[in-house]
C-alpha atoms as a PDB file:
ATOM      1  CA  UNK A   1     129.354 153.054 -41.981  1.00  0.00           C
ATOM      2  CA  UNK A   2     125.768 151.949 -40.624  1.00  0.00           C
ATOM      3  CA  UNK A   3     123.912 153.443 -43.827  1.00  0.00           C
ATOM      4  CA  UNK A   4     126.791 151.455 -46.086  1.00  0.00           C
ATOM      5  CA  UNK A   5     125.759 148.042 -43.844  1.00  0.00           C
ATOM      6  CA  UNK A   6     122.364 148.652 -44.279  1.00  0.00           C
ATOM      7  CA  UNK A   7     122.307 149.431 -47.496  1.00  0.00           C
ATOM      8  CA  UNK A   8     124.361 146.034 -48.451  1.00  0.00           C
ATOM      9  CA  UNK A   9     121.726 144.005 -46.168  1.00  0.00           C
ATOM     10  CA  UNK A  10     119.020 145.135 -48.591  1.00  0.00           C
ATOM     11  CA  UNK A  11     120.878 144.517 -51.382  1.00  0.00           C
ATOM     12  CA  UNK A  12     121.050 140.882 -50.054  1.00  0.00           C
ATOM     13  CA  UNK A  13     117.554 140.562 -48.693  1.00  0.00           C
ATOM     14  CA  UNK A  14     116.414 141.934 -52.214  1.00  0.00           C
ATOM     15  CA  UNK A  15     118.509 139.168 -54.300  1.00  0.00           C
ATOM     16  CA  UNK A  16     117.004 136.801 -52.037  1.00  0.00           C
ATOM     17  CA  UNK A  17     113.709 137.627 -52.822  1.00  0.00           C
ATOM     18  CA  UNK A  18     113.822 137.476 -56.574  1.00  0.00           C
ATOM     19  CA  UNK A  19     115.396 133.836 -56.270  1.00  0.00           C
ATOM     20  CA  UNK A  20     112.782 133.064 -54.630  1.00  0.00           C
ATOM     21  CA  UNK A  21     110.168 134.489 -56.967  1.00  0.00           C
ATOM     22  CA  UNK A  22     112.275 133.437 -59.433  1.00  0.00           C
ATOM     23  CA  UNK A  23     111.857 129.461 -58.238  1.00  0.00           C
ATOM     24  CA  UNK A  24     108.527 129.760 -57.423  1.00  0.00           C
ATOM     25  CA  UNK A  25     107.922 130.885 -61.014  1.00  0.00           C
ATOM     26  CA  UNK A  26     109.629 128.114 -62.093  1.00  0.00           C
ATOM     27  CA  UNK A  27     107.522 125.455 -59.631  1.00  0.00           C
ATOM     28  CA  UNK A  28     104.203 127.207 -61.002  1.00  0.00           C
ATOM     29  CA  UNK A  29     105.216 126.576 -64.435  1.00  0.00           C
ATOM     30  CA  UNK A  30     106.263 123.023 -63.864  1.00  0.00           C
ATOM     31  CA  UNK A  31     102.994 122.561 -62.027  1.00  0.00           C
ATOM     32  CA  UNK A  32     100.609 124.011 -65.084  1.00  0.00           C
ATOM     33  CA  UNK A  33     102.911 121.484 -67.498  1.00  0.00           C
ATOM     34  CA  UNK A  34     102.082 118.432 -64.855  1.00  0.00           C
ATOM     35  CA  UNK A  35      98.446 119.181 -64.783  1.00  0.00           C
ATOM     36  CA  UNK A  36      98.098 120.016 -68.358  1.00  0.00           C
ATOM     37  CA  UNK A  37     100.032 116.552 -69.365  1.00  0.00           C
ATOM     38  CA  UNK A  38      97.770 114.730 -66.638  1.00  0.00           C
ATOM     39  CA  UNK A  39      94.695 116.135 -68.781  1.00  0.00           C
ATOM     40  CA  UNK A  40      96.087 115.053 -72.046  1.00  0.00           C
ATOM     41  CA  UNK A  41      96.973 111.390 -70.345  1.00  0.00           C
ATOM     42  CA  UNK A  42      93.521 111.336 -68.994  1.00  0.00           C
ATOM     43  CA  UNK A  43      91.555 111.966 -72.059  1.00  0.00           C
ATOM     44  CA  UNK A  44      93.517 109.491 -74.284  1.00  0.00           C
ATOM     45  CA  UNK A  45      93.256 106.720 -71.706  1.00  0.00           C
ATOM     46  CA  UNK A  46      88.918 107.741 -71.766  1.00  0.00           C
ATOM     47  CA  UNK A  47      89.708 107.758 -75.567  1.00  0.00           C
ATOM     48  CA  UNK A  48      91.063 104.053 -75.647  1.00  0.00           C
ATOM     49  CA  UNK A  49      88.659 102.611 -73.293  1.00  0.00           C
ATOM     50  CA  UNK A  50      85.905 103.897 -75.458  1.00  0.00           C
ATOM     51  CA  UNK A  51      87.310 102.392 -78.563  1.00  0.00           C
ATOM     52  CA  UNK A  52      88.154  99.219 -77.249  1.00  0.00           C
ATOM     53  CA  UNK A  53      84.354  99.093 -75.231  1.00  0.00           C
ATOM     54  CA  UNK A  54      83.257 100.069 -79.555  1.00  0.00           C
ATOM     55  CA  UNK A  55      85.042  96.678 -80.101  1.00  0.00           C
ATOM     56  CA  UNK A  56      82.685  94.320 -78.722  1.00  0.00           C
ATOM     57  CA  UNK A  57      80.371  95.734 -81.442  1.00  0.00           C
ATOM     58  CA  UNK A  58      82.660  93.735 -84.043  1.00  0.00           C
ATOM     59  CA  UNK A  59      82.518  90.645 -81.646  1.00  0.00           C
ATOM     60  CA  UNK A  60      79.023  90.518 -81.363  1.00  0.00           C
ATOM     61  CA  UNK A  61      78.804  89.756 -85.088  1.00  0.00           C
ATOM     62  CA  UNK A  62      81.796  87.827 -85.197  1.00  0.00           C
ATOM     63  CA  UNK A  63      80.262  85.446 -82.859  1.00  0.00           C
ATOM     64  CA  UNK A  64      76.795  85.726 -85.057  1.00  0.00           C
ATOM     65  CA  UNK A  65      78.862  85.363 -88.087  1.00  0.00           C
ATOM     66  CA  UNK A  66      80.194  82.136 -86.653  1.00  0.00           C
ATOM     67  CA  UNK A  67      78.343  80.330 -84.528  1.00  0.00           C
ATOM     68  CA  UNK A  68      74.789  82.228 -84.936  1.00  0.00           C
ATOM     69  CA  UNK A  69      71.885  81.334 -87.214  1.00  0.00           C
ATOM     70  CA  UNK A  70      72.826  81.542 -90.702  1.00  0.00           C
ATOM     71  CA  UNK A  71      75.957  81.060 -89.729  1.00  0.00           C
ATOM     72  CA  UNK A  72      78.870  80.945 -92.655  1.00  0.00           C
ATOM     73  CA  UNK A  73      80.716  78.031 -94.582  1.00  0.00           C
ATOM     74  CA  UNK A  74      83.972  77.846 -92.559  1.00  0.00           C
ATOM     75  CA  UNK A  75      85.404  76.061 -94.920  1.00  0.00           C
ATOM     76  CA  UNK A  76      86.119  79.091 -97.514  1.00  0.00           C
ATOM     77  CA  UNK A  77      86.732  82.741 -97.416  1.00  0.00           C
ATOM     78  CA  UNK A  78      83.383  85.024 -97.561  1.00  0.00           C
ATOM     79  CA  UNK A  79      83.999  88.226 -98.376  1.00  0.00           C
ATOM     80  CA  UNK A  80      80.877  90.243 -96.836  1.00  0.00           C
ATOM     81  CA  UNK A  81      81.117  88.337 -93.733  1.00  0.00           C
ATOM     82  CA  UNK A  82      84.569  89.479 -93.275  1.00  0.00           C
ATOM     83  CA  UNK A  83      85.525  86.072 -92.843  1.00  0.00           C
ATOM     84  CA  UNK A  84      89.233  84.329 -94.126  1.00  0.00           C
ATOM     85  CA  UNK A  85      89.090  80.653 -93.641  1.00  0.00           C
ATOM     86  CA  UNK A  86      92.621  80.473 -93.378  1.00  0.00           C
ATOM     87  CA  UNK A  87      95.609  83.393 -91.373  1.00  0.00           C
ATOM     88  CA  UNK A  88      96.115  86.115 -94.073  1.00  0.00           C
ATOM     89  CA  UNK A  89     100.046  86.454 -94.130  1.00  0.00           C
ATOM     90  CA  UNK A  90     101.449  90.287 -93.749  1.00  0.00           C
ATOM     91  CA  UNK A  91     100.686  90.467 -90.116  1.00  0.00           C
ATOM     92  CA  UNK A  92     102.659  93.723 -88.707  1.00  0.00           C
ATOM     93  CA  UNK A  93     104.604  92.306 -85.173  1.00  0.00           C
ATOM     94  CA  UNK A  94     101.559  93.377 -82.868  1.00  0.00           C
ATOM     95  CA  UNK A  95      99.605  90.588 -85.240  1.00  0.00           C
ATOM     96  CA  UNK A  96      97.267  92.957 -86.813  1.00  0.00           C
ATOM     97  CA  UNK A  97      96.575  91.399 -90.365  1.00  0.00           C
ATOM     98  CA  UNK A  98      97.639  93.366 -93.484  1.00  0.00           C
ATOM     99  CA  UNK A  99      94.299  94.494 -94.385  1.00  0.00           C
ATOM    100  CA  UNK A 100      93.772  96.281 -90.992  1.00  0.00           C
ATOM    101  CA  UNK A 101      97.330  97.921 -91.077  1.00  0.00           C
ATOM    102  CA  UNK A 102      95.517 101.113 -92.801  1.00  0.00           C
ATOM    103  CA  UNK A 103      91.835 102.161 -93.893  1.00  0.00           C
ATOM    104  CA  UNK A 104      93.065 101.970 -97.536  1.00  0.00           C
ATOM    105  CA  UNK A 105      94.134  98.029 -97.035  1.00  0.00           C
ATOM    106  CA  UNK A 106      90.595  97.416 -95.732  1.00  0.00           C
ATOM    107  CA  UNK A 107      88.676  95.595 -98.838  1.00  0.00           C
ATOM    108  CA  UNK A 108      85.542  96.915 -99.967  1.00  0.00           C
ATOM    109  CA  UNK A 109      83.605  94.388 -99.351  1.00  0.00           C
ATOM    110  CA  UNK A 110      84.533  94.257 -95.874  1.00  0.00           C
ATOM    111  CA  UNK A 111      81.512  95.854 -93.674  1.00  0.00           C
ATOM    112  CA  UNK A 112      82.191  98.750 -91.575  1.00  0.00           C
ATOM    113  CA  UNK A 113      80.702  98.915 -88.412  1.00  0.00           C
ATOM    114  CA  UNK A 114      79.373 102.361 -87.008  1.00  0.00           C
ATOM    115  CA  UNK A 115      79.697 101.934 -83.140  1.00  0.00           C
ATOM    116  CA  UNK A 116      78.310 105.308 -82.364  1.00  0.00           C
ATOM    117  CA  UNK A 117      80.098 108.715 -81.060  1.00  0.00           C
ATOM    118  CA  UNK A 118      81.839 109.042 -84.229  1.00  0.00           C
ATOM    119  CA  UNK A 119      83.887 105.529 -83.572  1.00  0.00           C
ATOM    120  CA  UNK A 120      84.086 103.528 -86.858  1.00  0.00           C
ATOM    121  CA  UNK A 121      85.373  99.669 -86.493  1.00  0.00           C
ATOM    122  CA  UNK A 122      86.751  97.469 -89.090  1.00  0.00           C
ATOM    123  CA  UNK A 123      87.292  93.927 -88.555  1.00  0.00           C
ATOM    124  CA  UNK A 124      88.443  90.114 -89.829  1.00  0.00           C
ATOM    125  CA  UNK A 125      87.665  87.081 -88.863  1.00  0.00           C
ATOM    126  CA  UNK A 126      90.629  84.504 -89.619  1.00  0.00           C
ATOM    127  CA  UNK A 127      90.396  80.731 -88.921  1.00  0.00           C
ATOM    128  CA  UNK A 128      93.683  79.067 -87.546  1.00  0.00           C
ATOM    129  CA  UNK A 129      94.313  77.250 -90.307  1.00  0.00           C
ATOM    130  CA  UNK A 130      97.105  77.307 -92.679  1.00  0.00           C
ATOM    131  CA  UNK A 131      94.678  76.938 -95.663  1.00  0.00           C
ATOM    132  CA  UNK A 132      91.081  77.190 -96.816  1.00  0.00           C
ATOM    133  CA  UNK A 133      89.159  73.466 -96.610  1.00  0.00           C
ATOM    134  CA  UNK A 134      89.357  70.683 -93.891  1.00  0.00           C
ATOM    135  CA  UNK A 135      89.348  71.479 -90.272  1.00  0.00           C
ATOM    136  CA  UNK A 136      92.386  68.770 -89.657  1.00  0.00           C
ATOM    137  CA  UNK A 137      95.568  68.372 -87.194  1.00  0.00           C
ATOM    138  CA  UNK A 138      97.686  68.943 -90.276  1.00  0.00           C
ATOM    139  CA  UNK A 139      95.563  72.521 -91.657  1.00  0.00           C
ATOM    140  CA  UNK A 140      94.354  73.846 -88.277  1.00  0.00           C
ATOM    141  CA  UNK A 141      95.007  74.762 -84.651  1.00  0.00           C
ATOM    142  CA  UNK A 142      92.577  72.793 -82.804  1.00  0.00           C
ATOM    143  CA  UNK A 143      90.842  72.851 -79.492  1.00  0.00           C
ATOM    144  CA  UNK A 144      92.428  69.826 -77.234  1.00  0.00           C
ATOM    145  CA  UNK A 145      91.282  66.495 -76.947  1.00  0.00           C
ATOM    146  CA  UNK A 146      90.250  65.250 -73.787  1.00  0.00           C
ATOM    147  CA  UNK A 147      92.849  63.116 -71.530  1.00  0.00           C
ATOM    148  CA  UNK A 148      91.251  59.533 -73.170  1.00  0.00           C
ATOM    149  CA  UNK A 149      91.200  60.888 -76.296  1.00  0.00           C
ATOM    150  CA  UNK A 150      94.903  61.794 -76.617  1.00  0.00           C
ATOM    151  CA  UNK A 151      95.524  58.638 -74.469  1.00  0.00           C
ATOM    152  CA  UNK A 152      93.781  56.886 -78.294  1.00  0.00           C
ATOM    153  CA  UNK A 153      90.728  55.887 -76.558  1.00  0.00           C
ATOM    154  CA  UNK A 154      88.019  58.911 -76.520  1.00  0.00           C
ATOM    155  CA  UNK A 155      84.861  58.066 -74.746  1.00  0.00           C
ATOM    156  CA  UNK A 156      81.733  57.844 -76.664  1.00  0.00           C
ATOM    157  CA  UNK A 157      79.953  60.894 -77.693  1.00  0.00           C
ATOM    158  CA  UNK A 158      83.117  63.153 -77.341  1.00  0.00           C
ATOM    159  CA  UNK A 159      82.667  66.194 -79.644  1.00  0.00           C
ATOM    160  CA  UNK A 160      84.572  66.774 -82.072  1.00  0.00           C
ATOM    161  CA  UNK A 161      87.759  69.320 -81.840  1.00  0.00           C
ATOM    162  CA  UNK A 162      87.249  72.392 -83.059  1.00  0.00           C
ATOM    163  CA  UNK A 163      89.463  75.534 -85.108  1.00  0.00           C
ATOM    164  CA  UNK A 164      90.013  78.570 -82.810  1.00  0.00           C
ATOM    165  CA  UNK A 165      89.334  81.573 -84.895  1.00  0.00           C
ATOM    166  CA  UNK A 166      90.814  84.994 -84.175  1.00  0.00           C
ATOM    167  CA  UNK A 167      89.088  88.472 -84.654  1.00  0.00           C
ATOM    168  CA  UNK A 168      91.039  91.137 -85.098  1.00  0.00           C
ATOM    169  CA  UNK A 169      89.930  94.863 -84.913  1.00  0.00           C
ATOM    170  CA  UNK A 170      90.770  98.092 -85.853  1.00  0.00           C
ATOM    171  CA  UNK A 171      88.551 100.786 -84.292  1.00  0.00           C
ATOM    172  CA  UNK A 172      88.896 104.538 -85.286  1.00  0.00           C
ATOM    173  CA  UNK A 173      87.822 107.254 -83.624  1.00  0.00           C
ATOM    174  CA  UNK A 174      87.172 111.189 -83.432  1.00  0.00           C
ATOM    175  CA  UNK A 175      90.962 111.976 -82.409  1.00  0.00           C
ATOM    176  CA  UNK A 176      91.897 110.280 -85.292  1.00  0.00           C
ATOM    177  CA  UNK A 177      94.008 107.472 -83.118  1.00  0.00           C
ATOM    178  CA  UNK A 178      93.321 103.865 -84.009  1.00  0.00           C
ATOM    179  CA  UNK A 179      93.186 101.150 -81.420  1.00  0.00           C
ATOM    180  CA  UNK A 180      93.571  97.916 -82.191  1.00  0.00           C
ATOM    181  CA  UNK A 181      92.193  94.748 -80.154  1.00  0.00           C
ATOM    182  CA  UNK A 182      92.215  90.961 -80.491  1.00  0.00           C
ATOM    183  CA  UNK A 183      89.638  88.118 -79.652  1.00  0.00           C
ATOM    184  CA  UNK A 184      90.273  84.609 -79.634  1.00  0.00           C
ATOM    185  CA  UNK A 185      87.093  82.413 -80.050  1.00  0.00           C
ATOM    186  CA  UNK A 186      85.911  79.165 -80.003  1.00  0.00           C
ATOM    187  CA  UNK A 187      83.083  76.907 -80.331  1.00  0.00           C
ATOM    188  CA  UNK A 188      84.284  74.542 -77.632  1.00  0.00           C
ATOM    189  CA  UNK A 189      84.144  77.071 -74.977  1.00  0.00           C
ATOM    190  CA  UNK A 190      81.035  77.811 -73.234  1.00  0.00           C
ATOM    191  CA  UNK A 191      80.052  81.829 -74.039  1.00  0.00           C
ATOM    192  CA  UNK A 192      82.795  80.852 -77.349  1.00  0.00           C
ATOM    193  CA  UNK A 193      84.752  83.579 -75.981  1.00  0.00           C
ATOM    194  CA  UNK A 194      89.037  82.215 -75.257  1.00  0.00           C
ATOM    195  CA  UNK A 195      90.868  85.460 -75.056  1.00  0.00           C
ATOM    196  CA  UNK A 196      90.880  89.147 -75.088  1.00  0.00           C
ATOM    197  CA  UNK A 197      93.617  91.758 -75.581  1.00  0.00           C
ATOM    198  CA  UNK A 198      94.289  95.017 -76.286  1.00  0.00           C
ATOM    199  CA  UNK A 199      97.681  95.597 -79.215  1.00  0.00           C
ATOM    200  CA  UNK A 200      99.961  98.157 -78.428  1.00  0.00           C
ATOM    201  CA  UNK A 201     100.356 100.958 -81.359  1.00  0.00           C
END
């Protein structure tokens, strides 16, 4: 009767044991998957920031492009400038414009911009206007008037208002992910720089 007792206490002991293996097998495994997903998380969060820190490349010459020496006719659409003087329409719902939505869209014309570790960014300049010509209230989004000025009575020497112009760019990179990222600018504010942000795939 002893042996038969001690025989069933091993038996337990034993089926104890391999539970327990059993869930620590199971918590090593779910520990290799955390750290293994953490790794993967961790690399494409270093892969965005790169891209979007390639995107001030395409800034850089926006702001040249605009408000630099030689800088454009605002007024109408140049090509090798990547410049639109009005919003293209066939803006995805993130705003990215048509011709940014894939490499194939981008026009030929268009410069490329190598920004170095095998990161490639494309970009366009729009005006907020609804059509090439005239910088006006009716054709434009403009920068604000002061207080006299939309009281009807601007002070001398005001300057005049301004078109905000948004830069929109696509940067590609080795992992084959594209990150998009969006500038406003301005040449009534001081460094012409309104608004930065980051679009969502």
């Amino acid at each position: 009767m002893t042996y038969v007792r001690h025989a069933h206490e091993r038996g337990i002991v034993l089926l104890v044991a391999m539970l327990v293996a059993v869930a620590l097998a199971l918590a090593g495994m779910g520990l290799v998957r955390a750290v293994a997903t953490d790794a993967t998380i961790g690399a494409n969060l270093a892969a965005r920031q790169r891209a979007t820190l390639a995107a001030s490349t395409a800034v850089e010459q926006a702001i040249a492009t605009l408000f630099g020496a030689g800088a454009i006719d605002p007024l109408r659409d140049e090509a090798t400038r990547n410049y639109f003087a009005a919003r293209q329409t066939g803006e995805d719902a993130r705003g990215v414009p048509a011709v940014l939505q894939s490499t194939a869209s981008y026009p030929a014309a268009f410069v490329v911009l190598d920004a170095g570790d095998g990161y490639v960014v494309r970009h366009v300049i729009e005006r907020s206007c609804i059509a090439p010509g005239d910088a006006s209230v009716a054709n434009c989004t403009l920068s604000p008037p002061s207080v006299e000025a939309a009281a009807g009575a601007p002070p001398p020497g005001e300057p005049p208002r301004t078109p905000f112009y948004r830069v929109t760019m696509r940067v590609d990179g080795p992992a084959a992910a594209a990150t998009f990222v969006q500038v406003m600018l301005s040449s009534a504010q001081p460094g012409y720089r309104l608004a930065w942000r980051s679009l969502d795939e």
